[in-house]
N, C-alpha and C. Protein backbone atom coordinates (compact mmCIF):
# COMPACT_ATOMS: atom_id res chain seq x y z
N UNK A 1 0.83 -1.21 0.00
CA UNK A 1 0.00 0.00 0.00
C UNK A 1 0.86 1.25 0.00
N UNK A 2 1.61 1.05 0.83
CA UNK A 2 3.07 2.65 0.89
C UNK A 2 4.18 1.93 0.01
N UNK A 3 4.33 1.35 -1.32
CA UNK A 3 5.83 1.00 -1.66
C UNK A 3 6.57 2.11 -2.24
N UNK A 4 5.96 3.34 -2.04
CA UNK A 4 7.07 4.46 -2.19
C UNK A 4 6.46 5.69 -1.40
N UNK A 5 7.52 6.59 -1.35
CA UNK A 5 7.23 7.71 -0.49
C UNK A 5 5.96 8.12 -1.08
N UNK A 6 5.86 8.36 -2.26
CA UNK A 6 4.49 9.07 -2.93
C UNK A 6 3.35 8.28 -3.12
N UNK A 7 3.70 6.97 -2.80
CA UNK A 7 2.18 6.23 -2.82
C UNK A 7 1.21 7.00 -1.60
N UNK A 8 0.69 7.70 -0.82
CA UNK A 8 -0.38 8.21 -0.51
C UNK A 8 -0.86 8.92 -1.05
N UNK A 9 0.13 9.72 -1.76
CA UNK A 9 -0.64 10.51 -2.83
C UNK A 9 -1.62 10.70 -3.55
N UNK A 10 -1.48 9.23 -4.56
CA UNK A 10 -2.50 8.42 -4.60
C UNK A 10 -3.84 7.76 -4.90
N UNK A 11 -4.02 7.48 -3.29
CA UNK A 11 -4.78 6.96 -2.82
C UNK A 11 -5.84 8.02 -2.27
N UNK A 12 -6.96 7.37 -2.24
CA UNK A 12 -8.35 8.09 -2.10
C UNK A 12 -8.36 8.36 -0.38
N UNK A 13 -9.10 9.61 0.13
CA UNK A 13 -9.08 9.75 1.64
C UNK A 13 -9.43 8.80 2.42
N UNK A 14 -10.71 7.86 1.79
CA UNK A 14 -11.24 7.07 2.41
C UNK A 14 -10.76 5.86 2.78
N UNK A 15 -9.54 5.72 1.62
CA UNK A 15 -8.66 4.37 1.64
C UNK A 15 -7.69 4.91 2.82
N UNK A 16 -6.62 6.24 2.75
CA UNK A 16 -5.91 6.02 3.94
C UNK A 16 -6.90 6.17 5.53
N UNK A 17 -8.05 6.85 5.56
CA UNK A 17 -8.63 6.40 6.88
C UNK A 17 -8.81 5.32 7.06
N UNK A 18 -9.29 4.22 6.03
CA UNK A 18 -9.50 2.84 6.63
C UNK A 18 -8.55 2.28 6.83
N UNK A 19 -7.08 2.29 6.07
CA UNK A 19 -5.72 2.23 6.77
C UNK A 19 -5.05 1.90 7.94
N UNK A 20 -5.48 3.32 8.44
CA UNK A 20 -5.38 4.30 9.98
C UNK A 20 -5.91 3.27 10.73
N UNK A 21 -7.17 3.41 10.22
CA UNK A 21 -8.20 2.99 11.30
C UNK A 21 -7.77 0.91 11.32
N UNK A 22 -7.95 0.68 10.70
CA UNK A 22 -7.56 -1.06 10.30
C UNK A 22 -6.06 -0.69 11.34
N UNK A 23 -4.98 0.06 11.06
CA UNK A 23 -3.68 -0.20 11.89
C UNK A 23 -4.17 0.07 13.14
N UNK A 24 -4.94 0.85 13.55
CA UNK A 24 -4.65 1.31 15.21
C UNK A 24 -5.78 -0.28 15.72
N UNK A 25 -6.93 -0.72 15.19
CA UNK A 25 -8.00 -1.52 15.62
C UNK A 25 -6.66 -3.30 15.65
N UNK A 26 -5.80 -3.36 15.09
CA UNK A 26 -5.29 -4.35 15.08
C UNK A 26 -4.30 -4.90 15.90
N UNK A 27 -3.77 -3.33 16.08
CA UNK A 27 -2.35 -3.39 17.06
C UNK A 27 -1.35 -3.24 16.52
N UNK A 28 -1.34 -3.01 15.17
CA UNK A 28 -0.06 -2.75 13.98
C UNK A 28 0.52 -1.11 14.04
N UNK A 29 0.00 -0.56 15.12
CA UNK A 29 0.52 0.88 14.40
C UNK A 29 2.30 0.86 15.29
N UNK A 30 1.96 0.56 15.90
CA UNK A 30 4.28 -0.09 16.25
C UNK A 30 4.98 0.00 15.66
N UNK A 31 4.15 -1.27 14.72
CA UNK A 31 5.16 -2.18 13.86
C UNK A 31 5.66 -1.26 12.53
N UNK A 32 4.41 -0.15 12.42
CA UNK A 32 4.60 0.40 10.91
C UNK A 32 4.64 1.86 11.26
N UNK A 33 5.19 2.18 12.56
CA UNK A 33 4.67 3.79 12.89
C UNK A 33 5.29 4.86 11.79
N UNK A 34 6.35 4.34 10.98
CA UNK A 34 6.98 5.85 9.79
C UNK A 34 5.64 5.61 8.92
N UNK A 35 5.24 4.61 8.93
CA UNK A 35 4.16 4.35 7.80
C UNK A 35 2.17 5.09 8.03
N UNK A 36 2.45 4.64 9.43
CA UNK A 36 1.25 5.08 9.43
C UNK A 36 1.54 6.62 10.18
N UNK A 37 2.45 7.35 10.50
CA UNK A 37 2.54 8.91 10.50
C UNK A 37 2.37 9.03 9.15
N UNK A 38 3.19 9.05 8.29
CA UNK A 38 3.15 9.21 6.69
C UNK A 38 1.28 9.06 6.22
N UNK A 39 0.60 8.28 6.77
CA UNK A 39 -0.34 8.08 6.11
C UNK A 39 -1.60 9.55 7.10
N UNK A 40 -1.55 9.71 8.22
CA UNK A 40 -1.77 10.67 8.69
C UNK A 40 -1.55 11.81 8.27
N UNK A 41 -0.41 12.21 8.03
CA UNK A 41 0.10 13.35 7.29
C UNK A 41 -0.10 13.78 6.44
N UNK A 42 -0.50 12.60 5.40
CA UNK A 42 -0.96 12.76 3.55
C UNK A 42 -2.99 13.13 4.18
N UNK A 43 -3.86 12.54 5.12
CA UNK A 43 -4.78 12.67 5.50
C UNK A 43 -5.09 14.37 6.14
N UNK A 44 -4.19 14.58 6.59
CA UNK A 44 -4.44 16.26 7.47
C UNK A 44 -3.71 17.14 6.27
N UNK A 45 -2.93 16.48 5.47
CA UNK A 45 -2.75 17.78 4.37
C UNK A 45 -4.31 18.19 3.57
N UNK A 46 -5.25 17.10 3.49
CA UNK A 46 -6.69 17.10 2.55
C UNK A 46 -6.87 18.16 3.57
N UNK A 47 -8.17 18.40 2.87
CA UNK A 47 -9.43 19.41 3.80
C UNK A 47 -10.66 18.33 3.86
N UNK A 48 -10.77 18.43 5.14
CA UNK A 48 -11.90 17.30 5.75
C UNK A 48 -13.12 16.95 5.22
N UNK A 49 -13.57 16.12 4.61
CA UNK A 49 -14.69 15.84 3.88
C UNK A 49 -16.15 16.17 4.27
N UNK A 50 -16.87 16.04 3.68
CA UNK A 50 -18.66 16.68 4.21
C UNK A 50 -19.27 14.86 4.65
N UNK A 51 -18.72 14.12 4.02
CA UNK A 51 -18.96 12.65 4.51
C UNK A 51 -18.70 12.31 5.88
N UNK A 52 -19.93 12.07 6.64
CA UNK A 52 -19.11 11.50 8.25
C UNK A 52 -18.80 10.47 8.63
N UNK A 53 -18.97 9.41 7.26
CA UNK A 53 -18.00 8.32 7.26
C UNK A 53 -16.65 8.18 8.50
N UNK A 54 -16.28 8.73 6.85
CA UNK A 54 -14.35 8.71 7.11
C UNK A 54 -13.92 9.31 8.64
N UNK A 55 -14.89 10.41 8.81
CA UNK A 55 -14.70 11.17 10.32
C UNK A 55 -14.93 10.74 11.29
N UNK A 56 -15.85 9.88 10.86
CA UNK A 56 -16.41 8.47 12.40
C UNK A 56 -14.95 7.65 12.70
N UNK A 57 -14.58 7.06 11.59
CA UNK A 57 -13.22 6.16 11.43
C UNK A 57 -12.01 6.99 11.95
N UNK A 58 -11.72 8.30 11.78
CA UNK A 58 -11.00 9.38 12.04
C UNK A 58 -11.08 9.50 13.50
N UNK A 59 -11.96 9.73 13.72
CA UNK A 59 -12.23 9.49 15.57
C UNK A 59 -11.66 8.93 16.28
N UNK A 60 -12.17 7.60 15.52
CA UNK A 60 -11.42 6.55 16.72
C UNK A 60 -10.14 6.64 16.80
N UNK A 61 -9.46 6.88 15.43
CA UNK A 61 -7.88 7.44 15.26
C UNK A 61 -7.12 8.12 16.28
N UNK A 62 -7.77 8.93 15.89
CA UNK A 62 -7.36 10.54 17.01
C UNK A 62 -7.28 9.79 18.29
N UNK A 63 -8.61 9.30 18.91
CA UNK A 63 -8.81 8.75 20.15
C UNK A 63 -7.42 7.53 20.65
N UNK A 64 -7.01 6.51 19.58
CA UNK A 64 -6.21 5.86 19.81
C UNK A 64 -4.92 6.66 19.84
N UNK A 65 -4.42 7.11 18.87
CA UNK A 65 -3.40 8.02 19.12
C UNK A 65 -3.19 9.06 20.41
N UNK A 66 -4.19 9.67 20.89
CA UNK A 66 -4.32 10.23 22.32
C UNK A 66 -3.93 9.19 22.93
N UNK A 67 -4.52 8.45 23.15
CA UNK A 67 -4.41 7.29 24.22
C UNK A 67 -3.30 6.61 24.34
N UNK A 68 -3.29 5.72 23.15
CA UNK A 68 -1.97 5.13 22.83
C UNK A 68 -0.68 5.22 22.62
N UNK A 69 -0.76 6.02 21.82
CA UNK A 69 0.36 6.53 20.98
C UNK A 69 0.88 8.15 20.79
N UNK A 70 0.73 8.54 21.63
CA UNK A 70 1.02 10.16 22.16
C UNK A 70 2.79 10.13 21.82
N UNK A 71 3.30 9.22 22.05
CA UNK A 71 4.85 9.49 22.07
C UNK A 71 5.28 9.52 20.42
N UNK A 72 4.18 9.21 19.43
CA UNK A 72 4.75 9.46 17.99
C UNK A 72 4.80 10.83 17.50
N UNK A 73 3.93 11.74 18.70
CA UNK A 73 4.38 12.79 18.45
C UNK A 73 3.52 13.34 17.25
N UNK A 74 2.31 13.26 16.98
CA UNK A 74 1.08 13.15 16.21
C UNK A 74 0.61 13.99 16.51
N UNK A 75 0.03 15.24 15.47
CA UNK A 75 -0.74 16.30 16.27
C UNK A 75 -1.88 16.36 15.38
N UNK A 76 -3.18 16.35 15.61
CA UNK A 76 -4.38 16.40 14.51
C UNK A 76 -4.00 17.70 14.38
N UNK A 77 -4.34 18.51 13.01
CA UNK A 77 -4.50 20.10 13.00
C UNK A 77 -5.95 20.36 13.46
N UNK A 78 -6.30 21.63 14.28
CA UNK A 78 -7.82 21.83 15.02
C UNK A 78 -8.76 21.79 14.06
N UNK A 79 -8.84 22.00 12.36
CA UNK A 79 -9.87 21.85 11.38
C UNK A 79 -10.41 20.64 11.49
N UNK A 80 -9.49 19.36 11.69
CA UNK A 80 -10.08 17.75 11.52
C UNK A 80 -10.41 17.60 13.07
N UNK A 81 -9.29 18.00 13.82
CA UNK A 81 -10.29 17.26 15.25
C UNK A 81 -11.69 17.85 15.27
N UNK A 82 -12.15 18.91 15.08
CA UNK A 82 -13.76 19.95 14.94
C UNK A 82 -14.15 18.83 14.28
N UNK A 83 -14.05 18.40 12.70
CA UNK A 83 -14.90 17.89 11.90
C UNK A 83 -14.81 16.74 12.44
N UNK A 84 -14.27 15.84 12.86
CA UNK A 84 -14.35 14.45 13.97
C UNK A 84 -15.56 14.38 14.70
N UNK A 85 -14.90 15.37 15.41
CA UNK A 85 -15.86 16.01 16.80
C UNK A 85 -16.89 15.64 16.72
N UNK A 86 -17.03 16.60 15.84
CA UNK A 86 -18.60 17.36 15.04
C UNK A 86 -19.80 15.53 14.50
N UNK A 87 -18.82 14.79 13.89
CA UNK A 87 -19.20 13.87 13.11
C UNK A 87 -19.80 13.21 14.57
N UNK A 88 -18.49 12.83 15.24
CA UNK A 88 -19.81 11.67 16.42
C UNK A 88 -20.62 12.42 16.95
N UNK A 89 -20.61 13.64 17.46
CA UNK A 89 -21.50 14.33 18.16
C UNK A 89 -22.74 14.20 17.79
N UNK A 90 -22.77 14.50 16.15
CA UNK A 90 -24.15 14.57 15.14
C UNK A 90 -24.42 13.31 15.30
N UNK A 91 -23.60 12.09 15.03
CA UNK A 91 -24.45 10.72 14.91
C UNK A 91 -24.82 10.30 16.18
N UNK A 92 -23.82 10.48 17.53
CA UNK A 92 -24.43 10.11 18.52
C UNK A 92 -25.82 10.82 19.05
N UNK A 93 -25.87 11.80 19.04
CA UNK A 93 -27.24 12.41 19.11
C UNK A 93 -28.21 12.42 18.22
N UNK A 94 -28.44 11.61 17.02
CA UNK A 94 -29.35 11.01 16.58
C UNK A 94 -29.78 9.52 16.40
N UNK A 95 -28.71 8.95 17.91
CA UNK A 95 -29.30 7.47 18.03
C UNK A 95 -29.98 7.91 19.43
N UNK A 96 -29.76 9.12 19.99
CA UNK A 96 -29.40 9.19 21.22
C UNK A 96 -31.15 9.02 21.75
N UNK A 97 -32.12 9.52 20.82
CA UNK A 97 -33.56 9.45 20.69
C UNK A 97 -34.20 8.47 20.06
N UNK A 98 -33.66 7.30 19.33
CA UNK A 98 -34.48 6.27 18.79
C UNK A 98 -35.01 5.56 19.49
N UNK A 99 -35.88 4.75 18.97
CA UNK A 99 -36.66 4.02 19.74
C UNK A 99 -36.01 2.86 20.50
N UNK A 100 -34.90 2.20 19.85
CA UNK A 100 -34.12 1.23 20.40
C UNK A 100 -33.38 1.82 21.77
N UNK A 101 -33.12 2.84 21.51
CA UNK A 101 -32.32 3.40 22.67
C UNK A 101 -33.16 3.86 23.87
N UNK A 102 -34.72 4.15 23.94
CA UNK A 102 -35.46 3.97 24.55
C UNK A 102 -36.17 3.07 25.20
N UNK A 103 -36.10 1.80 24.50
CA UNK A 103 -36.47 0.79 24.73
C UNK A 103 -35.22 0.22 26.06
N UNK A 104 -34.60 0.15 25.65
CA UNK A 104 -33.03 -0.30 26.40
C UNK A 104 -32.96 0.59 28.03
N UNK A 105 -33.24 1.79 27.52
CA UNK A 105 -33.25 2.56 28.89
C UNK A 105 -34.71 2.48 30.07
N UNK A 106 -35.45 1.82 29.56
CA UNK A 106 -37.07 1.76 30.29
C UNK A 106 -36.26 0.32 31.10
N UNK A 107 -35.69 -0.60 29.77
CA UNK A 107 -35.69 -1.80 30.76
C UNK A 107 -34.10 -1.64 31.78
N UNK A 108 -33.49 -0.82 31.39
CA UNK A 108 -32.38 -0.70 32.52
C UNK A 108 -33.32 -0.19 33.86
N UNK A 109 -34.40 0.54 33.55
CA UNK A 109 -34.68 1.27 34.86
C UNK A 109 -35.37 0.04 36.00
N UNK A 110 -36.01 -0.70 35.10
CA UNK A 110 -36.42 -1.70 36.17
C UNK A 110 -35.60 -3.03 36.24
N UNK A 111 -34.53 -2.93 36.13
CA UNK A 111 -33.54 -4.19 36.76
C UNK A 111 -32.72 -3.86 37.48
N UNK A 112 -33.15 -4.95 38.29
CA UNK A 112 -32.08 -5.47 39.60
C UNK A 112 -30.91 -6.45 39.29
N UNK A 113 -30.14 -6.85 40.33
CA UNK A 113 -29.38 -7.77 40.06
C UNK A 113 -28.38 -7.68 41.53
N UNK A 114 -28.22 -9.69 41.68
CA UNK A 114 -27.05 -9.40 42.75
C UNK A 114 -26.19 -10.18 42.09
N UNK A 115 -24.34 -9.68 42.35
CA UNK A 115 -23.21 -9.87 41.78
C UNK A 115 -22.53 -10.33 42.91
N UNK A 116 -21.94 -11.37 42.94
CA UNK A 116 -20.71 -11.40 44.10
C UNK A 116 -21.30 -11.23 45.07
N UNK A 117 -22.84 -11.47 45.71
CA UNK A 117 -23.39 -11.35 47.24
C UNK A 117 -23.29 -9.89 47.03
N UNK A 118 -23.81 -8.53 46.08
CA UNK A 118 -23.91 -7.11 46.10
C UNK A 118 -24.94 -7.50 45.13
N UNK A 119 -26.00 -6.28 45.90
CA UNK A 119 -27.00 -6.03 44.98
C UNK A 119 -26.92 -4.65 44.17
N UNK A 120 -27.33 -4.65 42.90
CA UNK A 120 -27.00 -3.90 41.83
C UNK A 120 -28.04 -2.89 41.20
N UNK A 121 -28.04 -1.96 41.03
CA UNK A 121 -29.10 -1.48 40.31
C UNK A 121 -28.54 0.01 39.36
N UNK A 122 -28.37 -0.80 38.17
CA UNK A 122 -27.79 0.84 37.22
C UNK A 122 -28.64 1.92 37.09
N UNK A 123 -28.44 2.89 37.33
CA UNK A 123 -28.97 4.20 36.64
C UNK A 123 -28.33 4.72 35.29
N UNK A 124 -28.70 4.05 34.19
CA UNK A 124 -27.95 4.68 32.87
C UNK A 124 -28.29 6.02 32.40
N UNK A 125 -27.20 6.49 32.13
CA UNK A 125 -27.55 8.64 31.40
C UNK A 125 -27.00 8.25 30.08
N UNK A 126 -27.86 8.68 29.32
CA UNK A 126 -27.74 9.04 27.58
C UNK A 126 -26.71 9.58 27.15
N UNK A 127 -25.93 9.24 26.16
CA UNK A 127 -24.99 9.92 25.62
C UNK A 127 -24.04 10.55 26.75
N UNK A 128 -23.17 9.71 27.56
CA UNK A 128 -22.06 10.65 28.07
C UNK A 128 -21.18 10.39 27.66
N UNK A 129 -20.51 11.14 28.44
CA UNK A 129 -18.63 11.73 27.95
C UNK A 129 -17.97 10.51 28.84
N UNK A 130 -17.03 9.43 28.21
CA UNK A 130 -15.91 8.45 28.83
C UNK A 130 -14.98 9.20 27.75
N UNK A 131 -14.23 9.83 28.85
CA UNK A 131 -12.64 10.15 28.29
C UNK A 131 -12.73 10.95 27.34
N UNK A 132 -11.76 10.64 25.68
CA UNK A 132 -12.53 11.58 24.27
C UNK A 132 -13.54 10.79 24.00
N UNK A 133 -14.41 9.85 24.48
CA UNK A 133 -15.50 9.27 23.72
C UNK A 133 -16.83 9.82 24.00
N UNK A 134 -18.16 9.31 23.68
CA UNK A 134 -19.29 9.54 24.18
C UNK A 134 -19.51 8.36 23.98
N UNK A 135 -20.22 7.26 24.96
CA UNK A 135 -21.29 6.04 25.04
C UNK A 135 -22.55 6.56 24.92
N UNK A 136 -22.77 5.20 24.28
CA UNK A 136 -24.81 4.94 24.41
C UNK A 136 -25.05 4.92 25.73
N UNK A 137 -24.71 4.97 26.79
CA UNK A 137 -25.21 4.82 27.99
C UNK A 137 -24.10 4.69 28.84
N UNK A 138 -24.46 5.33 30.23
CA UNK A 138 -23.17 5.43 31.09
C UNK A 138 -23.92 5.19 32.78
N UNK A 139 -23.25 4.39 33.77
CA UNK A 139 -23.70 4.44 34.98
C UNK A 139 -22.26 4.87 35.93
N UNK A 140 -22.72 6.23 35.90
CA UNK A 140 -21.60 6.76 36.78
C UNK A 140 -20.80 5.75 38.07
N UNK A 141 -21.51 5.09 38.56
CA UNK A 141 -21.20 4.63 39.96
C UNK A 141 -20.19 3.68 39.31
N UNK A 142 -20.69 2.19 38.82
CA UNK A 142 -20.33 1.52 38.57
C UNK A 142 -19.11 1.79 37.10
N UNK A 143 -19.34 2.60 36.10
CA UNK A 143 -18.47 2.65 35.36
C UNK A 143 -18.86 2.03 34.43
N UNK A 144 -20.00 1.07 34.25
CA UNK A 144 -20.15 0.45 32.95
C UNK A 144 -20.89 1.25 32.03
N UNK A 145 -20.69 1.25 30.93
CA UNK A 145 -20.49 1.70 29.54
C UNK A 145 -20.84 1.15 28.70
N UNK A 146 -22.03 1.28 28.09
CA UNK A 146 -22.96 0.54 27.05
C UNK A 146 -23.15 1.15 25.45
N UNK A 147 -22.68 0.73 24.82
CA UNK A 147 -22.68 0.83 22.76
C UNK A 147 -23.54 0.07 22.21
N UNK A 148 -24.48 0.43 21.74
CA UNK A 148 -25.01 -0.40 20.60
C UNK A 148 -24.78 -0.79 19.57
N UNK A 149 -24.44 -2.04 18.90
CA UNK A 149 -23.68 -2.33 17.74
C UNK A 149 -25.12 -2.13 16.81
N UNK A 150 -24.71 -1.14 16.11
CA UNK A 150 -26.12 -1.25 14.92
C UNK A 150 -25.49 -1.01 13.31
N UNK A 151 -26.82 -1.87 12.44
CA UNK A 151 -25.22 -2.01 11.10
C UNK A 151 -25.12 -0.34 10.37
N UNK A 152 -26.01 0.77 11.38
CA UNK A 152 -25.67 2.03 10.36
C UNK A 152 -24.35 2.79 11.19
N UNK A 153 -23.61 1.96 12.14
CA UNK A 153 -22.37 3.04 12.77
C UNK A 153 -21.23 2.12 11.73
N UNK A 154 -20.50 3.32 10.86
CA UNK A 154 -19.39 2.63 9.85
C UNK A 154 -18.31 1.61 10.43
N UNK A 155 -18.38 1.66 11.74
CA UNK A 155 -17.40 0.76 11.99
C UNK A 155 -17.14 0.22 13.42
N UNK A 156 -16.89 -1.12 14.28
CA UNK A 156 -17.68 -2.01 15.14
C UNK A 156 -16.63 -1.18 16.43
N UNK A 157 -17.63 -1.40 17.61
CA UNK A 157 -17.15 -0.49 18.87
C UNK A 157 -15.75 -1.24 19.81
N UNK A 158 -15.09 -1.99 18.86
CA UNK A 158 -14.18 -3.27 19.58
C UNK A 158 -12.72 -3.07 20.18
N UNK A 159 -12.16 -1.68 19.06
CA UNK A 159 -11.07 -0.49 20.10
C UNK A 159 -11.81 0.37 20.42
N UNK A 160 -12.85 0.83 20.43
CA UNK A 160 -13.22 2.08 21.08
C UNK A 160 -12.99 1.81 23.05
N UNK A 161 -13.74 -0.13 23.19
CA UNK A 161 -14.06 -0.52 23.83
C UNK A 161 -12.63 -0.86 24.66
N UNK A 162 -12.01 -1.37 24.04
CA UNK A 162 -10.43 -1.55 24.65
C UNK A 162 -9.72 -0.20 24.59
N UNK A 163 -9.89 0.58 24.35
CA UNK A 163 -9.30 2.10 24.85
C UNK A 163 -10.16 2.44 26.54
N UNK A 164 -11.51 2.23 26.26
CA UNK A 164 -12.10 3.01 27.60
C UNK A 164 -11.93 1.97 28.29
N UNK A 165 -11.86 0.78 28.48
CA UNK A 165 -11.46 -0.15 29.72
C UNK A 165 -9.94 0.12 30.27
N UNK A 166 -8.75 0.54 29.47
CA UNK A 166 -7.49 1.11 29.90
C UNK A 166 -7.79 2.30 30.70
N UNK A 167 -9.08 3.13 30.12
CA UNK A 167 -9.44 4.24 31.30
C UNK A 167 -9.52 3.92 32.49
N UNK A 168 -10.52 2.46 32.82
CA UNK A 168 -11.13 2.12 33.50
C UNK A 168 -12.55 2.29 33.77
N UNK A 169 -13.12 2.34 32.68
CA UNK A 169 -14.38 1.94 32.07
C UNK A 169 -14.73 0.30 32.02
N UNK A 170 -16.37 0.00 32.21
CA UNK A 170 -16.52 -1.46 32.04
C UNK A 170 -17.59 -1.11 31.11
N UNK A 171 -16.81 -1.46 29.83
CA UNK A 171 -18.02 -1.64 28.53
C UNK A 171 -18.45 -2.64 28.25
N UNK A 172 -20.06 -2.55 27.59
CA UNK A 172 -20.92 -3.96 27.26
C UNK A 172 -20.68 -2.91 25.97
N UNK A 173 -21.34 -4.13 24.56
CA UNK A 173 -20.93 -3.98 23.50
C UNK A 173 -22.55 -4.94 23.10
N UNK A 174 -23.42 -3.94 22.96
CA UNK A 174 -24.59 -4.42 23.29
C UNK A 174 -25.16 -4.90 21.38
N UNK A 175 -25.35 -6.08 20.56
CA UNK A 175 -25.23 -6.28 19.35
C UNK A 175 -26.95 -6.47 19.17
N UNK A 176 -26.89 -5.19 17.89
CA UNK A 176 -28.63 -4.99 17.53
C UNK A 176 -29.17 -6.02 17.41
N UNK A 177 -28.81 -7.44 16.95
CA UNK A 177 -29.82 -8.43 16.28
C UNK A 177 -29.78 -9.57 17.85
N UNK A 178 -28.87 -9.70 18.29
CA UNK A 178 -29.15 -10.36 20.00
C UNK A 178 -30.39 -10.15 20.69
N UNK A 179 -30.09 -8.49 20.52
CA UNK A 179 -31.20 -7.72 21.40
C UNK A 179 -32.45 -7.78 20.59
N UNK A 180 -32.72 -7.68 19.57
CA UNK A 180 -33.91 -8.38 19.19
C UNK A 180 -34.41 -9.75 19.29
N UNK A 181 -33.67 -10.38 19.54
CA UNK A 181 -33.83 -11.73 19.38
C UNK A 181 -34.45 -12.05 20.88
N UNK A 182 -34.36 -11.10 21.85
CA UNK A 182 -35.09 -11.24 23.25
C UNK A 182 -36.84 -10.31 22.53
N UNK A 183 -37.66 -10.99 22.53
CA UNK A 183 -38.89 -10.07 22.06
C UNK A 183 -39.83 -10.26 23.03
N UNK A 184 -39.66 -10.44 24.16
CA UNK A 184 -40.50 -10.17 25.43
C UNK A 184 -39.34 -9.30 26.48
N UNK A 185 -40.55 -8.27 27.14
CA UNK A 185 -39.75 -7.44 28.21
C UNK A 185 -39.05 -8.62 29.22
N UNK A 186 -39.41 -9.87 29.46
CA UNK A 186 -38.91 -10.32 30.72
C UNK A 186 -37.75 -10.85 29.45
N UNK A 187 -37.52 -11.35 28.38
CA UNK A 187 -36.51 -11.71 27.80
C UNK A 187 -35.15 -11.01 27.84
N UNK A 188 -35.86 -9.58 27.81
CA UNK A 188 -34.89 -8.25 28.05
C UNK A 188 -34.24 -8.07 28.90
N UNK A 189 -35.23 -8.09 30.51
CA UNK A 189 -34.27 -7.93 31.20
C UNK A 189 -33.57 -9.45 31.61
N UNK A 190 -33.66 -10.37 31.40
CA UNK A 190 -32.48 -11.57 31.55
C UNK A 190 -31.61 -11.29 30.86
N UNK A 191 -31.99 -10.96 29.47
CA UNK A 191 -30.43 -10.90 28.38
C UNK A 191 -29.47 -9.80 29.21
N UNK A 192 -29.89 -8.45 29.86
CA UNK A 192 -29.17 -7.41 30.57
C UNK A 192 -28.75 -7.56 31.81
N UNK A 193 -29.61 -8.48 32.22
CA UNK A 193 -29.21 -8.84 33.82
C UNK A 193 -27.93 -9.96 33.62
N UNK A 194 -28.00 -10.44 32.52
CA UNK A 194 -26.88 -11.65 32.39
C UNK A 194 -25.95 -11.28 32.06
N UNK A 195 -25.71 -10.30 31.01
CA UNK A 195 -24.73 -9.07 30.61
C UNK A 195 -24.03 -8.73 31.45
N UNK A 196 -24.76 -7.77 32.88
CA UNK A 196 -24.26 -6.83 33.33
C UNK A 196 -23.49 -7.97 34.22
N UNK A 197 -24.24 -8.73 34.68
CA UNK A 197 -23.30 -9.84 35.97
C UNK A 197 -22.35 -10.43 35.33
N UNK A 198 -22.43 -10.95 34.09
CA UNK A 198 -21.05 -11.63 33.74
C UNK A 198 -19.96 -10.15 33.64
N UNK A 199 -20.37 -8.94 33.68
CA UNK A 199 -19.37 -8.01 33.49
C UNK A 199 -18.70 -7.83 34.82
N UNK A 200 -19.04 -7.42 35.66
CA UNK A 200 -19.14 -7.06 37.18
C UNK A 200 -18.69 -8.63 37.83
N UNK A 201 -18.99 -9.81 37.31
CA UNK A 201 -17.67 -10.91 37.93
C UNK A 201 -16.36 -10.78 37.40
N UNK A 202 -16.37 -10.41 36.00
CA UNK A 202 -14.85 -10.50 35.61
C UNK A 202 -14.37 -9.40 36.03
N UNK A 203 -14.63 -8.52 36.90
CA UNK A 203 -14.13 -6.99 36.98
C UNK A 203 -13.39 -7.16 38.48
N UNK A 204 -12.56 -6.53 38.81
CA UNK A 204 -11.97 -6.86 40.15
C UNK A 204 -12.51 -5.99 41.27
């Protein structure tokens, strides 16, 4: 994909974000860091697209590089981190009212649960702030951290999720067609009550 200095050149924006995004989600950005600065670099020379695709994918970038990889010495210019920004902000606040996401929050309100001889009861808030991210759902006390996998977000919550647990976040990674597949309220809350306890045993 890089067999010469000018191969980014190139290549289409969308190809080096999925790049980016494919190196940081894999664990390769180490192994190839002249490669994937180079591919960053050829990305922040563009002017940021009106597509919030690529900017969703861009996100997580930024986010891993904060997190991760701060010592490569990586600086977004402030035009793309805004249009990032901007991109989850807009999509997260238009799942932030669907009906699925309503549905999910009625049945968090009425479940219980005991973990480890502790009894449990989440209070989830809409759209908060973990770290640079925003979750589908957040319970301050406990820390767990809920995403909905649905097939219109461009790309699956699986480093977002292993970045905010290094915070010390406990994310569920909640998958649209599972959760349908419970189609009674008492189905619901077992599938969540089983969720949240297998989370809260593996947690120390």
């Amino acid at each position: 994909y890089l067999d010469s200095p000018t191969a980014v050149k190139s290549k289409s924006l969308s190809s080096l974000v999925d790049v980016a995004w494919s190196l940081c989600a894999l664990g390769l950005v180490e192994e190839v860091s002249d490669d994937f600065k180079a591919l960053l670099a050829e990305i922040f020379d563009r002017s940021p697209p009106q597509n919030r695709v690529p900017l969703l994918k861009l996100f997580d970038v930024l986010c891993a590089v904060e997190l991760e990889h701060k010592h490569l010495g990586v600086a977004a210019p402030a035009i793309w981190k805004a249009a990032c920004d901007d991109a989850d902000r807009f999509e997260m606040d238009k799942l932030d009212s669907s009906r699925l996401h309503n549905e999910i929050v009625m049945r968090f309100d009425h479940l219980r649960g005991v973990t480890k001889g502790l009894r449990w009861q989440l209070r989830m808030q809409r759209n908060k702030q973990c770290g640079p991210y925003r979750v589908d759902m957040l319970d301050e006390e406990t820390k767990i951290a809920l995403d909905i996998e649905t097939i219109i977000w461009p790309c699956n919550r699986t480093m977002k999720h292993r970045l905010l647990s290094d915070l010390g976040f406990k994310p569920i990674r909640l998958e649209y067609w599972e959760w349908r597949r419970a189609r009674t309220e008492e189905d619901q809350n077992v599938f969540l009550e089983r969720e949240v306890s297998r989370l809260l045993e593996s947690s120390d």
